[in-house]
C-alpha atoms as a PDB file:
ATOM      1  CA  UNK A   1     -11.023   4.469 -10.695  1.00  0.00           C
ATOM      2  CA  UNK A   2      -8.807   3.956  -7.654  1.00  0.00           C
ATOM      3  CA  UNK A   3      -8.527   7.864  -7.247  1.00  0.00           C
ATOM      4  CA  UNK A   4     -11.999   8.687  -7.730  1.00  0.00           C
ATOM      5  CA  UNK A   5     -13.579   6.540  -5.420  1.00  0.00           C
ATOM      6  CA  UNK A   6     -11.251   5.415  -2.942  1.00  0.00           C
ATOM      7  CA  UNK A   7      -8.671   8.762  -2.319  1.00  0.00           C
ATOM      8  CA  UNK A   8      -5.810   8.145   0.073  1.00  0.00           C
ATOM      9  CA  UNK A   9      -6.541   9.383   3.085  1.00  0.00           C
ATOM     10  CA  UNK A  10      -3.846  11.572   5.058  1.00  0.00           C
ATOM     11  CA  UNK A  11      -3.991   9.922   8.782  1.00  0.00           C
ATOM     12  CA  UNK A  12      -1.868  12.875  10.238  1.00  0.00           C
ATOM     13  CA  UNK A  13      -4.777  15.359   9.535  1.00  0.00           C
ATOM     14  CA  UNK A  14      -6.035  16.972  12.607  1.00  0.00           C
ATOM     15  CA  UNK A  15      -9.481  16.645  11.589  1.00  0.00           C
ATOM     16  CA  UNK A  16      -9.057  12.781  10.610  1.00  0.00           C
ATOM     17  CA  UNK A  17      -7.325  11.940  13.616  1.00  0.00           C
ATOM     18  CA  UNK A  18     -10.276  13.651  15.853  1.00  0.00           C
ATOM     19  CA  UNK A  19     -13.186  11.807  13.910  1.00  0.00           C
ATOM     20  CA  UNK A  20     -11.560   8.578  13.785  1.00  0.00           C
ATOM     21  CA  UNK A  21      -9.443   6.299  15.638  1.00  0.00           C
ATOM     22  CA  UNK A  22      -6.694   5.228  13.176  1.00  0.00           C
ATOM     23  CA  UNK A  23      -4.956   1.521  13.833  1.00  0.00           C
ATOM     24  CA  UNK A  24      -2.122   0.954  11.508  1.00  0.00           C
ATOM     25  CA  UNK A  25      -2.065  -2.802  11.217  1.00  0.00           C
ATOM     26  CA  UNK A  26       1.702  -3.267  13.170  1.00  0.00           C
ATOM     27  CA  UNK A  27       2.669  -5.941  15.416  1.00  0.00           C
ATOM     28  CA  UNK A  28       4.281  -4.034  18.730  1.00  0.00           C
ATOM     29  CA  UNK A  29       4.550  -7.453  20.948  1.00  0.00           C
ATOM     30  CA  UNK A  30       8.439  -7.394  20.040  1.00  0.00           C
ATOM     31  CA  UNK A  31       8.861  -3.740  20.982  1.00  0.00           C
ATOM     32  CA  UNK A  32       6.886  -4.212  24.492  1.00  0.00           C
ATOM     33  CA  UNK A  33       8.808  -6.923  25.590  1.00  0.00           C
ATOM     34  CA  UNK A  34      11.962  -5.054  24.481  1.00  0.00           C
ATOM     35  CA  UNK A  35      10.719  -2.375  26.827  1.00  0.00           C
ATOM     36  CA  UNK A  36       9.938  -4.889  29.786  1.00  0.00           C
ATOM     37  CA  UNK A  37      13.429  -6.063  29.823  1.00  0.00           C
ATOM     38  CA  UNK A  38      15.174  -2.696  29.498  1.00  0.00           C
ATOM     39  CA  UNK A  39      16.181  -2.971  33.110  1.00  0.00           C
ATOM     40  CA  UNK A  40      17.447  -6.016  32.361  1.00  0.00           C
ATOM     41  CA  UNK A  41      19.354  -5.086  29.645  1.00  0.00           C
ATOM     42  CA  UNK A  42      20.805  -2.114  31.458  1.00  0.00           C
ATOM     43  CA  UNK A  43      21.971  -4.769  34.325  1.00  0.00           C
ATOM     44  CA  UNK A  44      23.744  -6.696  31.384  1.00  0.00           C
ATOM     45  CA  UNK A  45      25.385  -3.801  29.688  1.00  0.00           C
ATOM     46  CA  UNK A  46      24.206  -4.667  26.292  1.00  0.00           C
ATOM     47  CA  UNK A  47      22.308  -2.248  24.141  1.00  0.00           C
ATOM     48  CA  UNK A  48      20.734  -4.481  21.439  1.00  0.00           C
ATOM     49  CA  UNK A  49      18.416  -2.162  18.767  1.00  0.00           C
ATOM     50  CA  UNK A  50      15.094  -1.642  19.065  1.00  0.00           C
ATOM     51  CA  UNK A  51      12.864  -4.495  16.908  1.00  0.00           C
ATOM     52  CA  UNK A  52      10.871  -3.585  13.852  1.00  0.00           C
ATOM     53  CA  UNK A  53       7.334  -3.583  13.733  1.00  0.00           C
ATOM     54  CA  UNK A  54       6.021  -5.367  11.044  1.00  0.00           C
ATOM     55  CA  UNK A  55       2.761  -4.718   9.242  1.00  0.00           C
ATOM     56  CA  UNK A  56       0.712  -7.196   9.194  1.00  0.00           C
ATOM     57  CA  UNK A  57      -3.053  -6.053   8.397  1.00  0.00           C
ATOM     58  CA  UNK A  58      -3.848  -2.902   6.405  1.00  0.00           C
ATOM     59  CA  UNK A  59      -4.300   0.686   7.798  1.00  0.00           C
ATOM     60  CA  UNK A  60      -7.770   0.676   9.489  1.00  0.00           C
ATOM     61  CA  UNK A  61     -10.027   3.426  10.230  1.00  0.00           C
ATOM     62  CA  UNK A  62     -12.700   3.341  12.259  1.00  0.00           C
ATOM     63  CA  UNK A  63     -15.295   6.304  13.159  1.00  0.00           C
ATOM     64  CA  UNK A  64     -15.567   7.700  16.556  1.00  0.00           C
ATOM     65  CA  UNK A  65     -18.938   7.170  18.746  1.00  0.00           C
ATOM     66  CA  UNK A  66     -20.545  10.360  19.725  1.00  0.00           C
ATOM     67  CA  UNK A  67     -21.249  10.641  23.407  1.00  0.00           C
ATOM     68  CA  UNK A  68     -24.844  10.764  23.715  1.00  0.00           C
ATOM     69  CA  UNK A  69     -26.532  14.053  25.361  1.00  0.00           C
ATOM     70  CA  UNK A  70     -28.230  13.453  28.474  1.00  0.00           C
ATOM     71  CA  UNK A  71     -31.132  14.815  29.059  1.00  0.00           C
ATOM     72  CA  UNK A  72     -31.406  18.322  31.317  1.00  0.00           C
ATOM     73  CA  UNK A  73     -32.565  17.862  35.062  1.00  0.00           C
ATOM     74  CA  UNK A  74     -36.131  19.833  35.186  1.00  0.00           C
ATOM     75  CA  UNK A  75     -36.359  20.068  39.226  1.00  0.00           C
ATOM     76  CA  UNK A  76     -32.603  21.616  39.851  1.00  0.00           C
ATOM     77  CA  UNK A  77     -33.873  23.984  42.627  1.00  0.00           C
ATOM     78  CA  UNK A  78     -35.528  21.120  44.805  1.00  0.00           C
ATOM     79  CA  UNK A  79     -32.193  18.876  44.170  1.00  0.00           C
ATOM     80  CA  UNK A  80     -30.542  21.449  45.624  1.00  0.00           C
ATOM     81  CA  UNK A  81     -32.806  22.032  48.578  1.00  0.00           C
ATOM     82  CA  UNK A  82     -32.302  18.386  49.554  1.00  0.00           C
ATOM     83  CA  UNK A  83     -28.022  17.563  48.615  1.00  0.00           C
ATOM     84  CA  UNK A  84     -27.387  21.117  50.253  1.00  0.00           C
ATOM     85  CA  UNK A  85     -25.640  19.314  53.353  1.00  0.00           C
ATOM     86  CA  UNK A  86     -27.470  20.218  55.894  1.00  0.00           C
ATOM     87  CA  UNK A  87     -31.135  19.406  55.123  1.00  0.00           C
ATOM     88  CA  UNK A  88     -29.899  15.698  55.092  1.00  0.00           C
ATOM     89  CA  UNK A  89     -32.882  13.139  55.612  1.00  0.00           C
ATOM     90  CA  UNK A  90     -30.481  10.093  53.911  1.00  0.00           C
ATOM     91  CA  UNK A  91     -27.640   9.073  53.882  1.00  0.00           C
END
């Protein structure tokens, strides 16, 4: 039943990872602070590793908005007549 109606989706797909924005459910805090003090630990001389990133929510997937079309400009002759530069009434 799992198969059938809920298939495993492959989050490295090209076409998934254009249609959707993926989050994977993993704590990074420990990782960016790791990276603040990398100056820091360059200054010390210690090279400690690089902390895990735990999971701690389930992959999520989440469908990409569509920008909206906007509507074509009927009148494009007389906007350029009066943005041409030189024809300038305003500001």
């Amino acid at each position: 039943m799992t198969e059938e109606h809920h298939p495993i989706t492959d989050t490295d797909d090209e076409l998934v990872r254009t249609a959707f924005h993926i989050d994977d459910g993993r704590d990074y805090t420990q990782r960016t602070i790791h990276r603040m003090k990398r100056n820091f630990y360059i200054h010390e001389g210690v090279c400690p590793p690089l902390p895990p990133a735990p999971q701690v929510a389930r992959v999520k997937l989440t469908p990409v908005k569509k920008a909206r079309k906007h509507r074509k400009s009927r009148n494009k002759e007389i906007k350029k007549e009066f943005t041409s530069g030189k024809n300038d009434i305003c500001c």
